[in-house]
Protein backbone atom coordinates (compact mmCIF):
# COMPACT_ATOMS: atom_id res chain seq x y z
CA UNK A 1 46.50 -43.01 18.33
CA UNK A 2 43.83 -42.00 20.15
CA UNK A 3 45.62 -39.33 22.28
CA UNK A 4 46.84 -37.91 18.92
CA UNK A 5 44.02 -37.67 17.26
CA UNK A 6 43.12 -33.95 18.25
CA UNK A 7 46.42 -33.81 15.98
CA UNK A 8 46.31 -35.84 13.28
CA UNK A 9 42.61 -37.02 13.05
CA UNK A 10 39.84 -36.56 10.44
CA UNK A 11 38.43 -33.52 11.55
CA UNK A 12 42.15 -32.22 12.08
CA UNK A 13 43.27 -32.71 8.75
CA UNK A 14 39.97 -31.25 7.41
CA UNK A 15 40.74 -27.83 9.38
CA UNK A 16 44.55 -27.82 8.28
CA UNK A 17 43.74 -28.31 4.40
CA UNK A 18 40.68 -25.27 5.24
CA UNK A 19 43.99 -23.50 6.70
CA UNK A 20 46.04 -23.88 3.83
CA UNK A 21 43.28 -23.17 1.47
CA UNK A 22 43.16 -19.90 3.09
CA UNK A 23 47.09 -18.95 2.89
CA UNK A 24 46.46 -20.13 -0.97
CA UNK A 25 44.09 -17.48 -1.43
CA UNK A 26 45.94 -14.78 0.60
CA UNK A 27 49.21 -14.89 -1.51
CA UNK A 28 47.93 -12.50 -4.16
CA UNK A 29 47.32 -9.86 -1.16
CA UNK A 30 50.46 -10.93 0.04
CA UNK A 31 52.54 -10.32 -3.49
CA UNK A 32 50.88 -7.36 -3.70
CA UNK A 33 51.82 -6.66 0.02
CA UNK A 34 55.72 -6.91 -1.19
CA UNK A 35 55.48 -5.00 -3.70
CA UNK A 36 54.41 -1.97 -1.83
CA UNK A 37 57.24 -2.98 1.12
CA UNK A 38 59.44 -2.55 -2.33
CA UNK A 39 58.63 0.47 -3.16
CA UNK A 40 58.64 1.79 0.01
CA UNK A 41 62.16 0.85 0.43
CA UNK A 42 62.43 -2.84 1.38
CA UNK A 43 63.23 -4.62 -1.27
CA UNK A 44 66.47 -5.40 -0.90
CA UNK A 45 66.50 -8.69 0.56
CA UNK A 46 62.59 -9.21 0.76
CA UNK A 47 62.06 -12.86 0.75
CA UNK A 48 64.80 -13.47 3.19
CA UNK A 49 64.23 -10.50 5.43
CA UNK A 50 61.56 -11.70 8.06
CA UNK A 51 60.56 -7.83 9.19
CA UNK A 52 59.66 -6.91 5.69
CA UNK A 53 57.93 -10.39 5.08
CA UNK A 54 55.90 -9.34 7.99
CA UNK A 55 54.87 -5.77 6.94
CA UNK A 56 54.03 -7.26 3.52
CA UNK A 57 51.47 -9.42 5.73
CA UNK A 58 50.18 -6.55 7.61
CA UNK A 59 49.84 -4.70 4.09
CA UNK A 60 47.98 -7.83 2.86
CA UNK A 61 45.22 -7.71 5.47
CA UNK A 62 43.44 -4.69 5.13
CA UNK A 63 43.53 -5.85 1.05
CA UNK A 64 41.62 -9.01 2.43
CA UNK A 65 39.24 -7.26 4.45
CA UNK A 66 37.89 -4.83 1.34
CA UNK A 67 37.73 -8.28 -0.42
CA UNK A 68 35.10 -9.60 2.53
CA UNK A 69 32.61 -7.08 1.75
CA UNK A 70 31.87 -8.51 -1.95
CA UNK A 71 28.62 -10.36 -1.91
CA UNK A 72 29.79 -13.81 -3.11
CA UNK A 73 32.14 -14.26 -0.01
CA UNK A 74 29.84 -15.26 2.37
CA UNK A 75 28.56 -18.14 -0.31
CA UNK A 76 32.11 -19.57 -0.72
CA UNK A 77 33.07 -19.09 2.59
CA UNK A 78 30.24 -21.28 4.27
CA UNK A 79 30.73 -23.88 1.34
CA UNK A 80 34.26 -24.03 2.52
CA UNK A 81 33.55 -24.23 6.23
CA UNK A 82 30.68 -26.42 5.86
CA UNK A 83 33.07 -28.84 4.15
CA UNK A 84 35.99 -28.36 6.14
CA UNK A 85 35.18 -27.38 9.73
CA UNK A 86 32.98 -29.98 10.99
CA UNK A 87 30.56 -27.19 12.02
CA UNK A 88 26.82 -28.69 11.51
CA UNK A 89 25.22 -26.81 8.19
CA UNK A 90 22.01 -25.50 9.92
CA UNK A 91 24.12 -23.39 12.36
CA UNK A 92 25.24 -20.95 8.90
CA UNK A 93 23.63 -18.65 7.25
CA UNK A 94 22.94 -19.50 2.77
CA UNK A 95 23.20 -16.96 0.60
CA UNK A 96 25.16 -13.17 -0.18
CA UNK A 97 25.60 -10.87 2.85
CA UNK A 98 23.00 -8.32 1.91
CA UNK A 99 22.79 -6.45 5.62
CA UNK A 100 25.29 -4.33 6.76
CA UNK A 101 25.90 -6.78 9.73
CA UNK A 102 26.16 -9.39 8.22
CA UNK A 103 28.63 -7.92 5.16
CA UNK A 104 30.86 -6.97 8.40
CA UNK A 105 31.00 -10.46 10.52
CA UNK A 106 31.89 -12.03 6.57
CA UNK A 107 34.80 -9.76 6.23
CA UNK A 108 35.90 -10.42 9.71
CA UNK A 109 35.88 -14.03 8.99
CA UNK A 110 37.07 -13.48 5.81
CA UNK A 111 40.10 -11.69 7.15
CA UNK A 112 40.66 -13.94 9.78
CA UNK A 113 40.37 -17.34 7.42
CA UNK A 114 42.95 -15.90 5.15
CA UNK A 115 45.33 -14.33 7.97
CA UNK A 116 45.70 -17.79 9.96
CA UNK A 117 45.56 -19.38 6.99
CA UNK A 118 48.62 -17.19 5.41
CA UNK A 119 50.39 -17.91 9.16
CA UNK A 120 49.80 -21.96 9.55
CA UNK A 121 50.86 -22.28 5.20
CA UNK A 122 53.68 -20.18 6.14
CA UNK A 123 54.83 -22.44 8.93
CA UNK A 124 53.76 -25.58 7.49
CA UNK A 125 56.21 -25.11 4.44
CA UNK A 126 59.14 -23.88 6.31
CA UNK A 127 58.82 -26.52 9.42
CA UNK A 128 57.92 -29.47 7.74
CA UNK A 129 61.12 -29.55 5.39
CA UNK A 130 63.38 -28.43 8.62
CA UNK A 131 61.51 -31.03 10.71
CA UNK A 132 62.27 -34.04 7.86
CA UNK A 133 66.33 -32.78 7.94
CA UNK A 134 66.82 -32.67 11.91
CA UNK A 135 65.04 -36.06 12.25
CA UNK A 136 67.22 -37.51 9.10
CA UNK A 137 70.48 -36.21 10.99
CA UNK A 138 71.89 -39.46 12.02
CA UNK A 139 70.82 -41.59 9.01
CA UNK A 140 71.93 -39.91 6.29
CA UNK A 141 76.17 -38.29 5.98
CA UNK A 142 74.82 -35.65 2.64
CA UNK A 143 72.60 -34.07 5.49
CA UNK A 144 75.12 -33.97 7.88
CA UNK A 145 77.92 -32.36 5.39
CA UNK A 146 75.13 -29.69 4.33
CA UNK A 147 74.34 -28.92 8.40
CA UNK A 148 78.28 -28.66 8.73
CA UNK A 149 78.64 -26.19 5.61
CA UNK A 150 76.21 -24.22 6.78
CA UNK A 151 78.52 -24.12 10.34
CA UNK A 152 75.80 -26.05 12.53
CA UNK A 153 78.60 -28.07 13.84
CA UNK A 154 76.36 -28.26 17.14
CA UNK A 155 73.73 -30.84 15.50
CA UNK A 156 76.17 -33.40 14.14
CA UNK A 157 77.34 -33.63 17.69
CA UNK A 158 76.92 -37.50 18.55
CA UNK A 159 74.41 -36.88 21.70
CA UNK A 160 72.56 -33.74 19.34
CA UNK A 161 72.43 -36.48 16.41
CA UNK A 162 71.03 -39.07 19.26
CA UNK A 163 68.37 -36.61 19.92
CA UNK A 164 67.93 -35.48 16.46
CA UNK A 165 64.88 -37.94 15.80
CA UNK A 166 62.92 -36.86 18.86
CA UNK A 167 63.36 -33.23 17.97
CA UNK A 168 62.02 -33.56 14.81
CA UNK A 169 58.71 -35.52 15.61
CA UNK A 170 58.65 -32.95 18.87
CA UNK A 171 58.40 -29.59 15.86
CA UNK A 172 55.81 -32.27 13.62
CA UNK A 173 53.71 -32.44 16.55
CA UNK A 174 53.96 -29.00 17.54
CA UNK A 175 53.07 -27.81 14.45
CA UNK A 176 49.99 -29.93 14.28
CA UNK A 177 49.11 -28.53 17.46
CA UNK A 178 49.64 -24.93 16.29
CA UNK A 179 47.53 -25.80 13.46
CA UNK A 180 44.65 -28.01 15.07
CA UNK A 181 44.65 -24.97 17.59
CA UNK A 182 43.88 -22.48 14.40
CA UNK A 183 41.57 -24.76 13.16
CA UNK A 184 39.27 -24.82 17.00
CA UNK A 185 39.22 -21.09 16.83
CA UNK A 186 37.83 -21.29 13.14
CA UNK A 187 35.38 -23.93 14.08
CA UNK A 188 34.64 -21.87 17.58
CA UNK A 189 34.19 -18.27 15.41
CA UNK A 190 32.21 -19.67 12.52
CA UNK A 191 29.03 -19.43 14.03
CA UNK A 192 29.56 -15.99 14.98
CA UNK A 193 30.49 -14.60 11.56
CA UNK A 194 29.45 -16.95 9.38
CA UNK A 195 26.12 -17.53 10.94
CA UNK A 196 22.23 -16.08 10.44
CA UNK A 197 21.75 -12.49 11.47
CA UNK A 198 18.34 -11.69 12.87
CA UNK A 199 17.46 -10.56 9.08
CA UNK A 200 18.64 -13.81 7.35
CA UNK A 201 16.10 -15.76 9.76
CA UNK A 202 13.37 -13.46 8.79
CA UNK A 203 13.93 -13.84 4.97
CA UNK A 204 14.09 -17.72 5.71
CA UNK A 205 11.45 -17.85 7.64
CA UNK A 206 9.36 -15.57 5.26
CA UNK A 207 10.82 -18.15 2.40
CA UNK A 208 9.24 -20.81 4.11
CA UNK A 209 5.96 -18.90 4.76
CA UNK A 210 5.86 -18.18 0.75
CA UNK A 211 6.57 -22.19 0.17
CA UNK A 212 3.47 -23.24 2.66
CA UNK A 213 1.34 -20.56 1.01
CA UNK A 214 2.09 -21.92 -2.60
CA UNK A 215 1.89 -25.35 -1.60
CA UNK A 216 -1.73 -24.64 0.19
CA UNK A 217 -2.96 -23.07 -2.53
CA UNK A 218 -2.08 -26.12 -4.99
CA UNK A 219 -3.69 -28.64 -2.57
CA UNK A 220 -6.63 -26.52 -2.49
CA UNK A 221 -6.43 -26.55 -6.42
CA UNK A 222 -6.23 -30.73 -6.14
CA UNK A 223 -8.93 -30.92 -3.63
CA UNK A 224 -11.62 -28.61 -5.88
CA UNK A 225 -10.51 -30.48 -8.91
CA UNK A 226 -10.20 -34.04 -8.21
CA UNK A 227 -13.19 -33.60 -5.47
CA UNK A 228 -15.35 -32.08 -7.73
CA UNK A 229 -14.61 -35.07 -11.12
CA UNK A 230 -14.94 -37.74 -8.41
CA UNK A 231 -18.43 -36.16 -6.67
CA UNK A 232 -19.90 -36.14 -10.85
CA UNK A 233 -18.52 -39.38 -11.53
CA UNK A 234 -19.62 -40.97 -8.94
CA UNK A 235 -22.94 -39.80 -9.38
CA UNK A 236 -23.15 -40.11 -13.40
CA UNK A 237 -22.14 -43.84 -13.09
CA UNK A 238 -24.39 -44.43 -10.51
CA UNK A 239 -27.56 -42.84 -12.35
CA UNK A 240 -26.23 -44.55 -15.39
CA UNK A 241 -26.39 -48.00 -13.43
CA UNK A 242 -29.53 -47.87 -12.75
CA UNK A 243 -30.94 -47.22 -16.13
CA UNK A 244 -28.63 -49.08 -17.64
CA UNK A 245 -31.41 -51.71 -19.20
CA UNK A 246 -34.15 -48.95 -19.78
CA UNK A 247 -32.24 -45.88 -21.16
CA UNK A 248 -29.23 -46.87 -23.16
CA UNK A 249 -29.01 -42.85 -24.84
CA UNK A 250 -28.89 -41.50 -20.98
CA UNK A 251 -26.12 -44.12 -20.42
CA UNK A 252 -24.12 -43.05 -23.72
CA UNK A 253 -24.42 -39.52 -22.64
CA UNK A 254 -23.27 -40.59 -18.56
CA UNK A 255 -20.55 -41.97 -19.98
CA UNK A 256 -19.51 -39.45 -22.27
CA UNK A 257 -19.72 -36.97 -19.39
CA UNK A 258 -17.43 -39.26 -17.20
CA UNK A 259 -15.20 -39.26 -19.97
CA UNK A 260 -14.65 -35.67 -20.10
CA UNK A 261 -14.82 -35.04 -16.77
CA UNK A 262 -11.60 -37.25 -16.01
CA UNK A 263 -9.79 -36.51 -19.04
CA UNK A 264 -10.05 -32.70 -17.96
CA UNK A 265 -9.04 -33.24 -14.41
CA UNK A 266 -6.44 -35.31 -15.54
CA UNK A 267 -4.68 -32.35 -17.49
CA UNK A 268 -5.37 -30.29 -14.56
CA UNK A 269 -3.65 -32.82 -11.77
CA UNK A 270 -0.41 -33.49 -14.60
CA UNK A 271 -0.12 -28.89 -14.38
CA UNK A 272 -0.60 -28.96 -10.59
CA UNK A 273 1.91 -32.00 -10.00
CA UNK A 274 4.48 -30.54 -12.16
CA UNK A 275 4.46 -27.35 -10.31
CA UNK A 276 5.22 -29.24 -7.14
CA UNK A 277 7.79 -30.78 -8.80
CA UNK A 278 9.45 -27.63 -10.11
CA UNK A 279 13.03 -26.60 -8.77
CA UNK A 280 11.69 -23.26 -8.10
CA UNK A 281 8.62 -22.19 -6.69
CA UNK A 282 6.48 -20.59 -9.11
CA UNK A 283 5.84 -17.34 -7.16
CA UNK A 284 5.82 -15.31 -3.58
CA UNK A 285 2.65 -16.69 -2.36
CA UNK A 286 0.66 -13.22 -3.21
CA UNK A 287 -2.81 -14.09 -4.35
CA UNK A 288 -2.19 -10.99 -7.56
CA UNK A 289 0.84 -13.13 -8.22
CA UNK A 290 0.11 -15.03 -11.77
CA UNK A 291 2.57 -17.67 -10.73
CA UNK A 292 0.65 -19.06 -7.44
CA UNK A 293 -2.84 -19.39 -8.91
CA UNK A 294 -3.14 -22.24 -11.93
CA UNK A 295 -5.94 -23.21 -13.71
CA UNK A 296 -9.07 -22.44 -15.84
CA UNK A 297 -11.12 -19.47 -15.85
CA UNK A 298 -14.71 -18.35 -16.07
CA UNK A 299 -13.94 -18.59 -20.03
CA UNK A 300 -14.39 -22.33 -19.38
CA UNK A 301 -17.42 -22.22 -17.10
CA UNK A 302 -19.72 -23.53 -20.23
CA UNK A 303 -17.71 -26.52 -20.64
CA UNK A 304 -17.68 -27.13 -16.70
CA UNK A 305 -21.33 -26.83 -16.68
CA UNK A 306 -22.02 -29.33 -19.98
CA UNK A 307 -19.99 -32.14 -17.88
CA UNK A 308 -20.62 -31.57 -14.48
CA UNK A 309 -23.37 -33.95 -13.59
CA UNK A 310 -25.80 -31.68 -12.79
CA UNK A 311 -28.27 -29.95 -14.43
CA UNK A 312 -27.60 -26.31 -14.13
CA UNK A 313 -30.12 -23.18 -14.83
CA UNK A 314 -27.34 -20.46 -15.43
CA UNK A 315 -27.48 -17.14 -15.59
CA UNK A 316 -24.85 -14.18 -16.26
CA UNK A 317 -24.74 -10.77 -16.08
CA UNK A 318 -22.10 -8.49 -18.13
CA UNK A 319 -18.90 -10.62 -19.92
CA UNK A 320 -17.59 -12.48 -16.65
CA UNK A 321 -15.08 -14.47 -19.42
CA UNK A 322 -13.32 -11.25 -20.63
CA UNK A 323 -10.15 -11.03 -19.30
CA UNK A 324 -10.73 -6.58 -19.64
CA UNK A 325 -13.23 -6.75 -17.23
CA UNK A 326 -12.52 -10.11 -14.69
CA UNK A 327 -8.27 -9.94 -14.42
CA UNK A 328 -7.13 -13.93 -15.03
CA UNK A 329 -6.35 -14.50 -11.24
CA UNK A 330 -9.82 -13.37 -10.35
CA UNK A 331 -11.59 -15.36 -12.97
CA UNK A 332 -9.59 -18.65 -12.11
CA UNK A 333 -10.34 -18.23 -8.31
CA UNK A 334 -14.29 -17.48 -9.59
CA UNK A 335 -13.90 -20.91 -11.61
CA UNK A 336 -12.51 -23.07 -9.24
CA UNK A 337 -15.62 -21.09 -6.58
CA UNK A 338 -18.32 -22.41 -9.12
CA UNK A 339 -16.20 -25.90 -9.32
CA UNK A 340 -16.80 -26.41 -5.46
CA UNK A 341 -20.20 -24.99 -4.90
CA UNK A 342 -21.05 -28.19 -7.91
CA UNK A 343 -19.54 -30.43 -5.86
CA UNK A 344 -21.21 -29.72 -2.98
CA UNK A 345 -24.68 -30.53 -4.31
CA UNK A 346 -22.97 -33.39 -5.91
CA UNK A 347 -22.32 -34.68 -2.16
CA UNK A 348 -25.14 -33.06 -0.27
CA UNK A 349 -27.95 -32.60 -2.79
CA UNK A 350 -29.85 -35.99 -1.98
CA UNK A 351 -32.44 -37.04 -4.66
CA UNK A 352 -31.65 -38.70 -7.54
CA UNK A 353 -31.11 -35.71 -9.87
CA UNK A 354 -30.15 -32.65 -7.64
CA UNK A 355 -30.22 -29.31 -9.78
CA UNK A 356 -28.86 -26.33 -9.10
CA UNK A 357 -29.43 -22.31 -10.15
CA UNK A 358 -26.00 -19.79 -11.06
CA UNK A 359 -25.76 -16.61 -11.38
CA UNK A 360 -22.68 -15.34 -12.37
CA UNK A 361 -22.21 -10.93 -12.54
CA UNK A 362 -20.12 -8.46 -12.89
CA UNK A 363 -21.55 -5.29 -11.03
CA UNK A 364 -19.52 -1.99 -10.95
CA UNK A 365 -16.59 -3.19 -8.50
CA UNK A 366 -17.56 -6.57 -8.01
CA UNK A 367 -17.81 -10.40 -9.40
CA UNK A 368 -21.10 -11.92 -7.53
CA UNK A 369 -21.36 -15.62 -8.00
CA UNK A 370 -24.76 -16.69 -6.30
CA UNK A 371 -25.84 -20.49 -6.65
CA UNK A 372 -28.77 -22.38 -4.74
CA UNK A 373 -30.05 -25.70 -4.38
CA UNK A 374 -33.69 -25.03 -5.02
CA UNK A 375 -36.30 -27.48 -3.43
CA UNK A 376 -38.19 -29.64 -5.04
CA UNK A 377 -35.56 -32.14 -5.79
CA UNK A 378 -34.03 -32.47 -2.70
CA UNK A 379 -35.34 -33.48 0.87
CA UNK A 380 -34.01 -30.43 3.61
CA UNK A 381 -30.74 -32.23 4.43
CA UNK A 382 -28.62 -29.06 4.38
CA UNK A 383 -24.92 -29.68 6.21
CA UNK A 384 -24.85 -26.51 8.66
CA UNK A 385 -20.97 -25.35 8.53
CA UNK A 386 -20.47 -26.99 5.51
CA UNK A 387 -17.19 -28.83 5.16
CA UNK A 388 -13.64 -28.48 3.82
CA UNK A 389 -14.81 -27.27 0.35
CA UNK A 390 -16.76 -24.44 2.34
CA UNK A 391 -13.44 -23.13 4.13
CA UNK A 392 -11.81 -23.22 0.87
CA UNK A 393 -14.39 -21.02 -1.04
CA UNK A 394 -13.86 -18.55 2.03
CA UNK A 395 -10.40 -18.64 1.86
CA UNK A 396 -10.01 -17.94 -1.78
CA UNK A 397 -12.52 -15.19 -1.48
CA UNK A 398 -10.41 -13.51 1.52
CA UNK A 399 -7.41 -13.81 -0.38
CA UNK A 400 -8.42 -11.59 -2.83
CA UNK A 401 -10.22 -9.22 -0.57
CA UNK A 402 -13.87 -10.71 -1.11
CA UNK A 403 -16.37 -12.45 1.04
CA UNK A 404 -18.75 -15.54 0.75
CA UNK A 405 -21.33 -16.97 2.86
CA UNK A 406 -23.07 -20.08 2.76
CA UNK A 407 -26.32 -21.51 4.27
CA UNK A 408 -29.71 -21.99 4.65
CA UNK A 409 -31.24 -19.09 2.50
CA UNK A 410 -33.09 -16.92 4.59
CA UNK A 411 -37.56 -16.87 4.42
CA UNK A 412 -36.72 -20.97 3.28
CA UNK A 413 -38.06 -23.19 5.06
CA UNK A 414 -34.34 -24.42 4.86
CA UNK A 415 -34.18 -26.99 2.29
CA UNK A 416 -33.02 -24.47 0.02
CA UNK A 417 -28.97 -24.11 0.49
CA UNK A 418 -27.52 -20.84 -0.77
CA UNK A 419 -23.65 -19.96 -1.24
CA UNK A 420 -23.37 -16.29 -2.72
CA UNK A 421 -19.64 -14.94 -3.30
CA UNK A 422 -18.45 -11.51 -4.23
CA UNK A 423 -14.82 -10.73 -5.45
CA UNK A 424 -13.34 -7.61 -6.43
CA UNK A 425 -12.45 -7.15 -9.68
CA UNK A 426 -8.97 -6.24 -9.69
CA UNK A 427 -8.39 -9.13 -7.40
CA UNK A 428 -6.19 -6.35 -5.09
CA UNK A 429 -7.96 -5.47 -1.40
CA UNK A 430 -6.42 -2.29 -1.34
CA UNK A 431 -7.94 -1.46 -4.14
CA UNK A 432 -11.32 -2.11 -3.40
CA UNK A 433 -13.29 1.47 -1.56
């Protein structure tokens, strides 16, 4: 079994059904094929006339090749040989032929799926029958009577009939061979025409870029808004603990904060989550797009300040909440800014009750966001370089063409920690003079 199995095996039988799947979808070229033999004088005797059956096939082919160009071929071609061929998936390309290169190796697959296909059907139905009879010779007198009125008095001869078996296994197994031979040049071929052109690995591997970018950009949305609830939290129940028997009203109003605090993030982590779990991604990755940036904006920067955990001198400048003036991807990104400079005097502010000063303004081009950590309430234990929140605030602001900086603020005697951010308006860099 094992020496036939080249024949007959798995893989074998997977190529001859692709094979015959192909001859099924050639016979409309082909019956269209015979009718142009007809009119062009070849009708009579068509079906039994072997020439004309064979310019009908040549007439087919060029019908099949037109067919290849259509966009949807490539699709249902690499389903088929993905299935059928035992060719590993990652070596084919996914999705329509949209290069010219590409449209031409799918037609010449195409053509040549459907052309052996049409010639391994063709002999599969006409040997396979024939095969069945010669081998049935000496067991059965009806066959031998129909071989003798059809004057094949040669095979009912008593050595041909003796030999009759043998023949007819010998054309079974040649005809699997012809066909498991079809099927290797498929197999050997696919990856040629059915596999990536240059182009179709640049638009996966710009697909990929796009699905890192989105993904970043929501982990950077978890990180500023769970960091940020957990930083005030933390510190609310702590400054709440230790009042707890002396200031019952500053406990009530801890606790109230905490409360709001996680029931916001909450909603925020349940919107980020189920845009991971979405079956498409929600955009291409470009920081204008308003699928790739989620969450609130500056119109919500009162209600971030009220729970925060921090008491917070703010101060604005123009209508940074009006969408007219601050576009929504600009004012999110400007939220989220404010969310993680909080956080970081959360974390770094020392003292029991670290404050901090905002100012929030919309100049003539420009958002400026500006908050410091004045002294006073704070021993000088500024973090130079800042940490993972600090690259984040510099990457949002170079997304959208802006800048930051962070640091000790300059004529301090550096307990005083400054971040000061400045985004362009239209959230575009090209747009920005």
């Amino acid at each position: 079994m094992r020496l036939l199995a080249p024949l007959i095996g798995r893989r074998a039988r997977l190529r001859w059904l692709h094979l015959i799947i192909g001859g099924a979808l050639l016979m409309p070229y082909f019956l269209v094929g015979t009718v142009l033999v007809s009119l062009a004088g070849g009708g009579a005797g068509l079906f039994s006339s072997v020439p004309a059956q064979l310019a009908a096939f040549a007439c087919a082919l060029p019908m099949v090749a037109v067919s290849g160009f259509f966009p949807l071929v490539r699709p249902l071609s690499v389903a088929a040989a993905r299935a059928l061929c035992g060719v590993p998936p990652a070596l084919l390309a996914d999705g329509p032929a949209r290069t010219r290169q590409a449209r031409v190796r799918t037609t010449a697959w195409f053509t040549l799926h459907l052309g052996l296909g049409g010639i391994v059907s063709g002999i599969t139905l006409a040997l396979t029958p024939f095969a069945l009879a010669v081998a049935g010779l000496p067991f059965s007198a009806a066959l031998r009577e129909s071989w003798l009125a059809a004057g094949s008095s040669v095979l009912v001869e008593p050595w041909a009939l003796a030999l009759a078996p043998v023949a007819g296994l010998a054309i079974l197994v040649t005809m699997a061979a012809l066909a498991a031979g079809a099927g290797e040049l498929l197999a050997r071929r696919v990856q040629v025409l059915l596999g990536p052109t240059p182009e179709d690995r640049l638009a996966a591997a710009e697909r990929r870029a796009a699905d890192l970018a989105v993904r970043n950009r929501l982990a950077r949305e978890l990180h500023d808004s769970v960091g940020h609830a957990l930083s005030a939290v933390t510190l609310q129940a702590g400054a709440a603990r230790r009042v707890l028997d002396r200031d019952p009203e500053f406990v009530r109003r801890a606790l109230t904060a905490i409360e709001e605090t996680t029931r916001r993030t909450v909603g925020e982590l349940d919107a980020v989550v189920g845009l991971l779990r979405r079956d498409e991604e929600p955009g291409s990755g470009d920081p204008g797009d308003e699928g790739t940036a989620y969450g609130p904006g500056l119109d919500a920067l009162d209600g971030l300040l009220a729970h925060c955990g921090v008491p917070v001198a703010y101060e604005r400048e123009g209508d940074p909440g009006d969408p007219r003036v601050v576009v929504p991807v600009v004012s999110r990104e400007a939220y989220r800014i404010v969310q993680e400079g909080l956080s970081n005097v959360l974390r770094h502010g020392g003292g029991s009750t670290p404050t901090a000063r905002l100012l929030v303004a919309v100049r003539e081009r420009e958002l400026e966001i500006v908050m410091e950590n004045p002294p006073g309430d704070r021993p000088a234990v500024v973090r130079p370089g800042g940490g993972r929140g600090l690259r984040g605030i510099a990457e949002r602001a170079a997304l959208l063409g802006g800048r930051s900086e962070a640091g000790p603020y300059d004529g301090t005697d550096g307990s005083t920690w400054r971040l000061a951010v400045r985004l362009p308006l239209t959230g575009r860099p090209e747009e920005r003079s």
